[in-house]
Protein backbone atom coordinates (compact mmCIF):
# COMPACT_ATOMS: atom_id res chain seq x y z
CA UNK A 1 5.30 -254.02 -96.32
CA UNK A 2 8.41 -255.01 -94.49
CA UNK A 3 10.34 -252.14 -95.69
CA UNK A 4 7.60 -250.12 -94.71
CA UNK A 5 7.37 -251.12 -90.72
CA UNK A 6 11.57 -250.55 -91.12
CA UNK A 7 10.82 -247.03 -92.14
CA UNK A 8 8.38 -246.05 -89.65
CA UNK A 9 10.40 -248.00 -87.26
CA UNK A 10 13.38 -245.37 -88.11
CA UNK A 11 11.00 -242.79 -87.95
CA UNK A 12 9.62 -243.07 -84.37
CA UNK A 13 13.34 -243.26 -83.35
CA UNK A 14 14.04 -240.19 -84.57
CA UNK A 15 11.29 -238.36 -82.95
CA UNK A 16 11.42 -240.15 -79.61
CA UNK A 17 14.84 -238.46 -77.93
CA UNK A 18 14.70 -240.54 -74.85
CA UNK A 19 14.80 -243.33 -76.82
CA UNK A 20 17.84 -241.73 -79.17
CA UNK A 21 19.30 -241.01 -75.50
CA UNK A 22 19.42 -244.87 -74.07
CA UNK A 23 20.23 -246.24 -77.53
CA UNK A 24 22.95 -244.27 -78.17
CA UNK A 25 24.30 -241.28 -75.57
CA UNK A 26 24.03 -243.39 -71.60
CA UNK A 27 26.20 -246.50 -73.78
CA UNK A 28 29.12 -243.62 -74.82
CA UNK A 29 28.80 -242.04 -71.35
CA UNK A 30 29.29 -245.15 -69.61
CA UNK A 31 32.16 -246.43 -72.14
CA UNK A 32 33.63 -243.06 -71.45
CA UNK A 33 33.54 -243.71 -67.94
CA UNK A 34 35.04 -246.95 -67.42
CA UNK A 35 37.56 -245.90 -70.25
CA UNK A 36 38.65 -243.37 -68.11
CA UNK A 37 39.09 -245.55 -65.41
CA UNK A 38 40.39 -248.91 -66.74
CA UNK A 39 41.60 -247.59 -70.14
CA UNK A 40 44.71 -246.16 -71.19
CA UNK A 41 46.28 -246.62 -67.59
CA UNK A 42 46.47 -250.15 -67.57
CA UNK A 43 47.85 -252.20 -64.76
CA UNK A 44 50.98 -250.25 -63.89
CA UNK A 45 51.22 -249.03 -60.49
CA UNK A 46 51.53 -245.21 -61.48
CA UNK A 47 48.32 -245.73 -63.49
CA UNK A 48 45.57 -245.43 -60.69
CA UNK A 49 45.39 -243.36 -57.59
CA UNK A 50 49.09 -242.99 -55.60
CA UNK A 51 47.96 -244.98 -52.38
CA UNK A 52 48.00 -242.26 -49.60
CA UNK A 53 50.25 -243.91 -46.11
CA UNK A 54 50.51 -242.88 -42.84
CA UNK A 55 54.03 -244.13 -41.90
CA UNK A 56 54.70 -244.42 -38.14
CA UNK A 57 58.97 -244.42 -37.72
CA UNK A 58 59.56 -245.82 -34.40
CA UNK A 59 63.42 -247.47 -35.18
CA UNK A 60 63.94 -243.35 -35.95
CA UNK A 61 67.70 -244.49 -37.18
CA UNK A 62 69.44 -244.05 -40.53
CA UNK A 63 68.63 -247.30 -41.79
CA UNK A 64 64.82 -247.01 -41.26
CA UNK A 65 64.92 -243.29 -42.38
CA UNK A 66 66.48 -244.53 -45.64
CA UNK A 67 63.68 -247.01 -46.42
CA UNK A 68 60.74 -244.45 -45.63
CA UNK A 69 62.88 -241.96 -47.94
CA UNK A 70 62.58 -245.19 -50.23
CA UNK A 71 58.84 -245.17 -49.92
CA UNK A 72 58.58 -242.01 -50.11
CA UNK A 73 60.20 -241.59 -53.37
CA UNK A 74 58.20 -244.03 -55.48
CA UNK A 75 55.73 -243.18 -57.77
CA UNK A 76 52.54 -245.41 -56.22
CA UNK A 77 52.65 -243.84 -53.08
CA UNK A 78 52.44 -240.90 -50.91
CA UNK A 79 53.83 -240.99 -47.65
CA UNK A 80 53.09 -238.93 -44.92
CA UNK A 81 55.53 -238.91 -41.87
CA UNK A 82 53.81 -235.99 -40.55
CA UNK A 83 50.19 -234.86 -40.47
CA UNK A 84 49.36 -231.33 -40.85
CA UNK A 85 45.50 -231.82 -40.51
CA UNK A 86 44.69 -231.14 -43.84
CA UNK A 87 46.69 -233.09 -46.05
CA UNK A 88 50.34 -234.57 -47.10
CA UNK A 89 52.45 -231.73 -46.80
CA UNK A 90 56.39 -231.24 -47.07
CA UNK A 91 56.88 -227.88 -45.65
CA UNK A 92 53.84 -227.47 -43.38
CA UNK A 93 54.53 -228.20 -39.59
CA UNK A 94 52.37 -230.41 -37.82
CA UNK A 95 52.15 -233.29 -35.95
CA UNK A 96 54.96 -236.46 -36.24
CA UNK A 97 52.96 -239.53 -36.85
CA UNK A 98 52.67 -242.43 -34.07
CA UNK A 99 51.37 -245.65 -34.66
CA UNK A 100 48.04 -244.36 -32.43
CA UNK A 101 47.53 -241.59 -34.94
CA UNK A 102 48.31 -243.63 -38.18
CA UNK A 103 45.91 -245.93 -36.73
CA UNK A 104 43.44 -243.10 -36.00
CA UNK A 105 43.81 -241.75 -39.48
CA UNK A 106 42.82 -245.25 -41.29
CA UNK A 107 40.09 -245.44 -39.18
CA UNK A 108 38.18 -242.10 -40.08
CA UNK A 109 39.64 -242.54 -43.44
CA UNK A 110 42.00 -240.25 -43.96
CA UNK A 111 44.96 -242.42 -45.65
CA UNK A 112 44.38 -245.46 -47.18
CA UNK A 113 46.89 -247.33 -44.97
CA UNK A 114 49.43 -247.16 -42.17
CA UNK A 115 53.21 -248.43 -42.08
CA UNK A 116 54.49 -248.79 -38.55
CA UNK A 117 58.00 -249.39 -38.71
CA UNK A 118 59.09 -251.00 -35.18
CA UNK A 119 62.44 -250.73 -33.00
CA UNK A 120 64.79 -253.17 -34.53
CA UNK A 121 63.19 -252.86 -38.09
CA UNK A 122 66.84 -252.24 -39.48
CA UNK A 123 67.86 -256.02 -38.69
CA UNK A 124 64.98 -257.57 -40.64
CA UNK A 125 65.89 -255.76 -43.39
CA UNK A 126 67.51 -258.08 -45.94
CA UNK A 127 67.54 -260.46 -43.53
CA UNK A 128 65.24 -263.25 -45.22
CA UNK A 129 63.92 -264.89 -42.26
CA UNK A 130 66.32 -264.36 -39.90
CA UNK A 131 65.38 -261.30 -38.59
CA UNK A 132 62.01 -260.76 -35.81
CA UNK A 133 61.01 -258.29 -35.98
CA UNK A 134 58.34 -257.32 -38.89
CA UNK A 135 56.56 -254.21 -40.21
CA UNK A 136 53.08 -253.57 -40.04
CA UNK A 137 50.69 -252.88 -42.02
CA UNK A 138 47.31 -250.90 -40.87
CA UNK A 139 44.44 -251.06 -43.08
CA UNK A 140 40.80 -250.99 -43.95
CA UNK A 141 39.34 -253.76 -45.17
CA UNK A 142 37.01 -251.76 -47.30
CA UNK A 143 39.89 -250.96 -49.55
CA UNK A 144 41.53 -254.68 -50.57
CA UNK A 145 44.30 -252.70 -52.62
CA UNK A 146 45.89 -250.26 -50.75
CA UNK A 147 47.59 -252.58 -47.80
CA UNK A 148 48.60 -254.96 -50.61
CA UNK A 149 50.19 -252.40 -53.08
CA UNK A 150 51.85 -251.36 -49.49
CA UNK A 151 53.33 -254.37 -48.74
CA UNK A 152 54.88 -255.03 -51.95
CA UNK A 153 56.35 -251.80 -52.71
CA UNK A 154 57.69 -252.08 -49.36
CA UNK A 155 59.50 -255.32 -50.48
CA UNK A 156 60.91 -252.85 -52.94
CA UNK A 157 62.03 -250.07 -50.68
CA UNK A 158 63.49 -252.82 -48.93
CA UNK A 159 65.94 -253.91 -51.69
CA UNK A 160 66.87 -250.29 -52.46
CA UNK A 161 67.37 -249.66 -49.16
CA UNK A 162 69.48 -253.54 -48.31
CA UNK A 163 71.84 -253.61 -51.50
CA UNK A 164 73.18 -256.70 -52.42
CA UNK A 165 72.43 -258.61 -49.49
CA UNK A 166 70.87 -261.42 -51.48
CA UNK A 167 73.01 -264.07 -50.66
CA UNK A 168 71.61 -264.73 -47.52
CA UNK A 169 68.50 -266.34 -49.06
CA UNK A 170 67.75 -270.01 -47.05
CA UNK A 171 64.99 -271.90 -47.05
CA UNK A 172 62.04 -272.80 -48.67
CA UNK A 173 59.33 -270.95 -46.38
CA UNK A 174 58.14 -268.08 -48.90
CA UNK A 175 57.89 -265.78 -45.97
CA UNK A 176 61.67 -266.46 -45.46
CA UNK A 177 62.35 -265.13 -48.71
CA UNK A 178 60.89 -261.71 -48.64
CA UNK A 179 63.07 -258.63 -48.15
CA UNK A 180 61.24 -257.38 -44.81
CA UNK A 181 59.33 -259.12 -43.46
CA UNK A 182 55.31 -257.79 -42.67
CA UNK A 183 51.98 -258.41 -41.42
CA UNK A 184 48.75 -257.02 -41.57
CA UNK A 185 46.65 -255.43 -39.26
CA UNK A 186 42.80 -254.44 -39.78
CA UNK A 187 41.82 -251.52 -38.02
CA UNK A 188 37.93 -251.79 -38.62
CA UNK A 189 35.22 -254.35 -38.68
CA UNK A 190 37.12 -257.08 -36.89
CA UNK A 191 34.22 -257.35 -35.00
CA UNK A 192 31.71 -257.51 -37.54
CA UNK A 193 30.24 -260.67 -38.92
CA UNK A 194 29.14 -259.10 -42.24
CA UNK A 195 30.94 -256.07 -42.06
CA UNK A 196 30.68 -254.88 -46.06
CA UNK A 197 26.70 -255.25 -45.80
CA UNK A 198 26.83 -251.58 -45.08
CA UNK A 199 28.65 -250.36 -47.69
CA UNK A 200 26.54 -252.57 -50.28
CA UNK A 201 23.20 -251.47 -48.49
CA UNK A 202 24.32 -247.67 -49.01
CA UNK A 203 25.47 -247.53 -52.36
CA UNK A 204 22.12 -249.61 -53.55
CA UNK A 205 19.99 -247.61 -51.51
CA UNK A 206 21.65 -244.13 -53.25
CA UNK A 207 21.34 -245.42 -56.54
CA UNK A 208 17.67 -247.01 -56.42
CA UNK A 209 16.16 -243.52 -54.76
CA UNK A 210 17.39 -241.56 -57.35
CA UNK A 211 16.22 -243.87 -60.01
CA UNK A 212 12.23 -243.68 -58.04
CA UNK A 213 12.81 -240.13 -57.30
CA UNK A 214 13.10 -239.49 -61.33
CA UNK A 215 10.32 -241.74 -62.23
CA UNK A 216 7.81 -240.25 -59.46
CA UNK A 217 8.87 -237.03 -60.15
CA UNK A 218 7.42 -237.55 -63.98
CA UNK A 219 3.94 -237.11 -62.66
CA UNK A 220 4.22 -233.40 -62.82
CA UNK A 221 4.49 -234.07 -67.08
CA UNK A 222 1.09 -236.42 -66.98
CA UNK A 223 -0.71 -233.76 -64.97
CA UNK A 224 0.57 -231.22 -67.29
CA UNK A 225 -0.79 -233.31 -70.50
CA UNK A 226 -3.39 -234.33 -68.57
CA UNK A 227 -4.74 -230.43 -67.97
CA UNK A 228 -4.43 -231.22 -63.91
CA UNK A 229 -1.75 -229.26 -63.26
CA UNK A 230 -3.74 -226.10 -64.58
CA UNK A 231 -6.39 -226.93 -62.48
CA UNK A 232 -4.37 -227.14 -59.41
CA UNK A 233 -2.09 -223.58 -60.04
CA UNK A 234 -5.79 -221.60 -60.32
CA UNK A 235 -6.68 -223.27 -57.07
CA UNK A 236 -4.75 -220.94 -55.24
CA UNK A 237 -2.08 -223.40 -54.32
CA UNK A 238 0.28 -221.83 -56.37
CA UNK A 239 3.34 -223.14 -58.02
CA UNK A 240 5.44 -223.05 -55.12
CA UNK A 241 3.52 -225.08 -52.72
CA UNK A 242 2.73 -227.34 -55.62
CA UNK A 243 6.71 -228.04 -55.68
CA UNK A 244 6.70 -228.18 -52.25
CA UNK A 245 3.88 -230.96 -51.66
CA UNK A 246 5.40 -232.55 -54.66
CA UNK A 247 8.80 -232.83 -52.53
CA UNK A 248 7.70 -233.57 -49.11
CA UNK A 249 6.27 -236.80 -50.92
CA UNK A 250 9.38 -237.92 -52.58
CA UNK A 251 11.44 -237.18 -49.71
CA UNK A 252 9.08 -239.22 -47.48
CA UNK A 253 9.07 -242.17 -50.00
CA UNK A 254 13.06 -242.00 -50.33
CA UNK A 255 13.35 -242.27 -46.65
CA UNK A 256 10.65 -245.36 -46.81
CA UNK A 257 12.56 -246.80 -49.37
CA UNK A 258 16.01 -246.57 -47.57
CA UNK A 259 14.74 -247.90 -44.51
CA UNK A 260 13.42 -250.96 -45.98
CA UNK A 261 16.84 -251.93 -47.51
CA UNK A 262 18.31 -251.27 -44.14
CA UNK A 263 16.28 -252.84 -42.06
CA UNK A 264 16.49 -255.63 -44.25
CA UNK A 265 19.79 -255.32 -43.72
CA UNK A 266 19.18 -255.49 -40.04
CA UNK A 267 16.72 -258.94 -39.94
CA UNK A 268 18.68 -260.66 -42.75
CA UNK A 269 22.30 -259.77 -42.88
CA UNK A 270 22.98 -258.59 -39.16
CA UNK A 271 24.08 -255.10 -40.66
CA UNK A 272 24.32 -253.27 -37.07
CA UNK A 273 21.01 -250.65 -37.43
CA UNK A 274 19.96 -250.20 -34.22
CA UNK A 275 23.38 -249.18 -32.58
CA UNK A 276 23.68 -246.14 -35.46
CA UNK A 277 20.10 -244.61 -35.50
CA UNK A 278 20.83 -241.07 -34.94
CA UNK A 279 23.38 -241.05 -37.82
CA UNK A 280 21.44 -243.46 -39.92
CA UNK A 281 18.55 -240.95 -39.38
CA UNK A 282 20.47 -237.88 -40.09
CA UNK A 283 22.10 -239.38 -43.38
CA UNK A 284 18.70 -241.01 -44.31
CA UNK A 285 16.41 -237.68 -44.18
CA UNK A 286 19.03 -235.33 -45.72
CA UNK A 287 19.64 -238.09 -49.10
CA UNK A 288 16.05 -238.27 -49.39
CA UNK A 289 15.81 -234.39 -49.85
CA UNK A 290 18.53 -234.22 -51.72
CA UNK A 291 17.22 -236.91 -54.35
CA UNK A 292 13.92 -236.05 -54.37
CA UNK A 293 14.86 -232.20 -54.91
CA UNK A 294 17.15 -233.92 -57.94
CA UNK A 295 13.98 -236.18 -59.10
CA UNK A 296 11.90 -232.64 -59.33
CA UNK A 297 14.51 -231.02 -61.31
CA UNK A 298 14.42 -233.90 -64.30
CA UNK A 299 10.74 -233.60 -63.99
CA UNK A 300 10.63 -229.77 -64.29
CA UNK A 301 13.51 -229.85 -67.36
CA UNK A 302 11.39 -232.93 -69.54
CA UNK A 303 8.71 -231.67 -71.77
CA UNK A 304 7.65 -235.38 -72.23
CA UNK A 305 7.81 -238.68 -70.42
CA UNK A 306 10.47 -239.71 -73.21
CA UNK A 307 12.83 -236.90 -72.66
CA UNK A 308 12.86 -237.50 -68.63
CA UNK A 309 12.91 -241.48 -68.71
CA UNK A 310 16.39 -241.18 -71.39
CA UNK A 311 17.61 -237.80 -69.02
CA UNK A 312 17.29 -239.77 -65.99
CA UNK A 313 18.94 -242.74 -66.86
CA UNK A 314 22.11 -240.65 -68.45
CA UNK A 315 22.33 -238.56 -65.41
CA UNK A 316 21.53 -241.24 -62.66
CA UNK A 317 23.87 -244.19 -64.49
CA UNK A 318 26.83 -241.73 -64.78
CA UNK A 319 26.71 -240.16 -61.29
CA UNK A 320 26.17 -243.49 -59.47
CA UNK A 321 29.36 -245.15 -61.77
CA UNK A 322 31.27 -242.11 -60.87
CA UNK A 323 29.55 -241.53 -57.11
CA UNK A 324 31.10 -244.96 -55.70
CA UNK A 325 27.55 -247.22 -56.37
CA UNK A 326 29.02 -249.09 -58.88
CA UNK A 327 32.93 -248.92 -58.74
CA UNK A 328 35.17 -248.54 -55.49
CA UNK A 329 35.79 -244.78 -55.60
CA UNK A 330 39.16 -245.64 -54.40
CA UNK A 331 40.21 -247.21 -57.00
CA UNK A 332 39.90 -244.49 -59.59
CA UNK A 333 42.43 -242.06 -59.98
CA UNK A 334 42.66 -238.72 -57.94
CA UNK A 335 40.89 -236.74 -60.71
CA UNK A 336 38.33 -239.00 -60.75
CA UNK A 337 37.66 -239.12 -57.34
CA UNK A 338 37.92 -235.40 -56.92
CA UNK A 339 34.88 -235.33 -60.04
CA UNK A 340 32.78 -237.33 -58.16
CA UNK A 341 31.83 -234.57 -55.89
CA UNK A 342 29.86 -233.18 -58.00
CA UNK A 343 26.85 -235.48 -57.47
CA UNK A 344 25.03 -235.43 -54.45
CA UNK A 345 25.52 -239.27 -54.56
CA UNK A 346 28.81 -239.28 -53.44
CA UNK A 347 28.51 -237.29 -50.83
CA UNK A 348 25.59 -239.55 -49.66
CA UNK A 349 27.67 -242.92 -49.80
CA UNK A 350 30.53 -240.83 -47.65
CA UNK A 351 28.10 -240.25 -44.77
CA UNK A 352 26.75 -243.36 -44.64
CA UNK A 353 30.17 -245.25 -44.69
CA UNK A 354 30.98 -242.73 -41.64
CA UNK A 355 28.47 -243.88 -40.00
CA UNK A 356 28.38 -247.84 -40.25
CA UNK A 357 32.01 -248.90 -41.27
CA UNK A 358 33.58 -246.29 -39.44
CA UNK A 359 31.26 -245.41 -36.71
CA UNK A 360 32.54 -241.79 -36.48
CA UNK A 361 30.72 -239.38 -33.86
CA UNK A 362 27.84 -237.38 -35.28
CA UNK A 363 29.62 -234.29 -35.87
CA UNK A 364 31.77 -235.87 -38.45
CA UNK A 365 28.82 -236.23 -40.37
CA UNK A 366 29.29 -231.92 -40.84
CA UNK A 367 30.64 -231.77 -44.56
CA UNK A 368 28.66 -234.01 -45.89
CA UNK A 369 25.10 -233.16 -44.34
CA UNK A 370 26.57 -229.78 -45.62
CA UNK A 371 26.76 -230.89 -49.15
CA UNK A 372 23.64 -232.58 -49.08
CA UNK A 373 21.74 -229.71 -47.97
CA UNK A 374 23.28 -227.13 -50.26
CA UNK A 375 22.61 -229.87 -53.06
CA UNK A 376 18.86 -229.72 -51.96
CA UNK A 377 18.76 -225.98 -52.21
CA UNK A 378 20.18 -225.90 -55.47
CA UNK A 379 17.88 -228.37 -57.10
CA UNK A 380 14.84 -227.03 -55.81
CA UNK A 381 15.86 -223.41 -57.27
CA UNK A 382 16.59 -225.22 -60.27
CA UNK A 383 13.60 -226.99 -60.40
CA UNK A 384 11.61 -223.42 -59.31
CA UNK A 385 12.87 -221.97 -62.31
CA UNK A 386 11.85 -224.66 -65.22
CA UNK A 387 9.04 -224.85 -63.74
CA UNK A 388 7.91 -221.24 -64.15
CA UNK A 389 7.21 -222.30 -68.16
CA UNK A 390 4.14 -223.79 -67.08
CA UNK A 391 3.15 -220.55 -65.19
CA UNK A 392 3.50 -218.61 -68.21
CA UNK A 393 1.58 -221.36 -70.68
């Protein structure tokens, strides 16, 4: 009898897919994942994403221009001395960066960090304590890495860049003993009493929509066993405006669900709601469409309630590990981070971190209200087209 139950046991597993799919495909793509990102890079400083800094020369003499050639030459970072609008450039002319526009570019997130070398930099070099003047160090507090990695291969610049000047080490005082001298400056959410709320509140939100966009979306496959959905396409509705009322109600229960996590974001945590409504709004409505458009399309490609539960937790467990929900998208290397575009997610979790960590005008919300929208439009032709097999049976 024992053996018996095994066998059937076996046997439901191998007709149930969605059940194959979370046993045995979502563990590999998530192993996959992290491998990627953890795995055969290790801890070395090549290994993960070259730290992108703005550096801001203001010594301008041979000494200083030595240690930013320094910088500039190791492997963990890429220094930009001059900002061409579009990217780190060597032969492109643009604009010589200033300590105002390093600090600009960390704050809309352009570079990771910003190195403002002062007047009188080349005296603290090598100095060990007994020089004043220190470097700084502009950074977001968002990204814990970048203004460390920064600082210490800075200490290493420094040594290239100083010689043998070691025997001037005195003292004690650990600060004393460091090459050059820095300090760090953060250039957002100083004023903020919970500043990170907002990034936790968006990537949670992101993730949990698409998860309830999937799973409400799967009521299109009980009114098709059920014989409803029949009943409704002779009714004159029509497929299209069946998709249509289908999505209007998973958008408006995405945007219900996102304002409840903010707002109590708001009433619990302090997260700053009220002072950010137009972009919240903006950013709210178009990730709702966008996941609920996404939610019809699993619905549309499942033939049972199986097949869309073990679809929509591969597809909406990978994207959110890749899209940022789950992992600091700035810690994975450029390939990665460049892959996560392809999920609406991503895109999602950029506009609302515009919005509430870097409280960026409305109109820098353009590329990815963009995305969202074309993602949208995508989905529901996607979703138009599966669909039409219930037309035709």
């Amino acid at each position: 009898m024992i053996t018996t139950l095994i066998r059937n046991s076996w046997k439901q597993l191998r007709r149930d897919r969605g059940a194959q799919v979370l046993a045995f495909v979502v563990p590999m793509a998530f192993f996959s994942i992290f491998a990627v990102i953890f795995g055969p890079r290790g801890s070395s400083v090549t290994g993960t994403s070259r730290v992108t800094v703005a550096v801001a020369d203001e010594s301008n003499t041979p000494r200083s221009q030595a240690l930013v050639a320094a910088l500039a030459a190791d492997s963990g970072l890429r220094v930009l001395s001059v900002w061409t609008g579009r990217a780190p450039g060597k032969d492109a002319a643009g604009e010589i960066v200033t300590r105002a526009l390093a600090e600009k570019l960390v704050k809309e997130g352009q570079v990771a960090a910003g190195l403002v070398l002062p007047a009188g930099i080349d005296s603290s070099i090598m100095s060990f304590g007994q020089g004043h003047v220190r470097a700084l160090v502009l950074h977001d507090p968002s990204d814990p890495v970048a203004s460390r990695l920064v600082g210490g291969l800075l200490q290493r610049a420094a040594l290239k860049v100083g010689g043998a000047g070691l025997f001037g080490l005195s003292g004690a005082d650990p600060d004393a003993m460091m090459p050059l001298r820095y300090e760090e400056q953060a250039v957002l959410g100083e004023k903020r009493e919970s500043p990170m709320i907002a990034f936790y509140a968006a990537g949670i939100a992101v993730m949990f929509i698409m998860f309830s966009a999937a799973g409400a979306g799967g009521v299109l496959i009980e009114e098709t066993e059920s014989g409803t959905l029949e009943r409704v396409l002779t009714s004159g509705l029509g497929m299209n405006g069946l998709l249509a009322a289908k999505w209007i109600y998973l958008t408006s229960l995405a945007c219900m669900q996102i304002c409840v996590m903010f707002v109590l974001g708001m009433l619990v945590f302090r997260l700053p709601l009220l002072s950010h409504l137009a972009g919240f709004a903006i950013m709210t409505v178009c990730t709702a469409a966008a996941a609920a458009a996404f939610g019809l399309v699993l619905a549309t490609l499942s033939r049972t309630r199986q097949q869309l539960s073990g679809l929509a937790n591969l597809l909406v467990l990978s994207l959110n590990a890749l899209g940022g929900s789950m992992f600091p998208r700035f810690l994975m290397s450029e390939q990665l981070q460049k892959l996560s575009l392809v999920g609406f997610n991503a895109w999602a979790l950029d506009g609302y971190l515009k919005v509430f960590w870097r409280e960026a005008p409305l109109a820098a919300l353009l590329p990815q209200v963009g995305a969202l929208l074309g993602f949208t439009a995508l989905f529901l032709m996607l979703a138009r087209r599966f669909a039409r097999r219930w037309e035709v049976a």
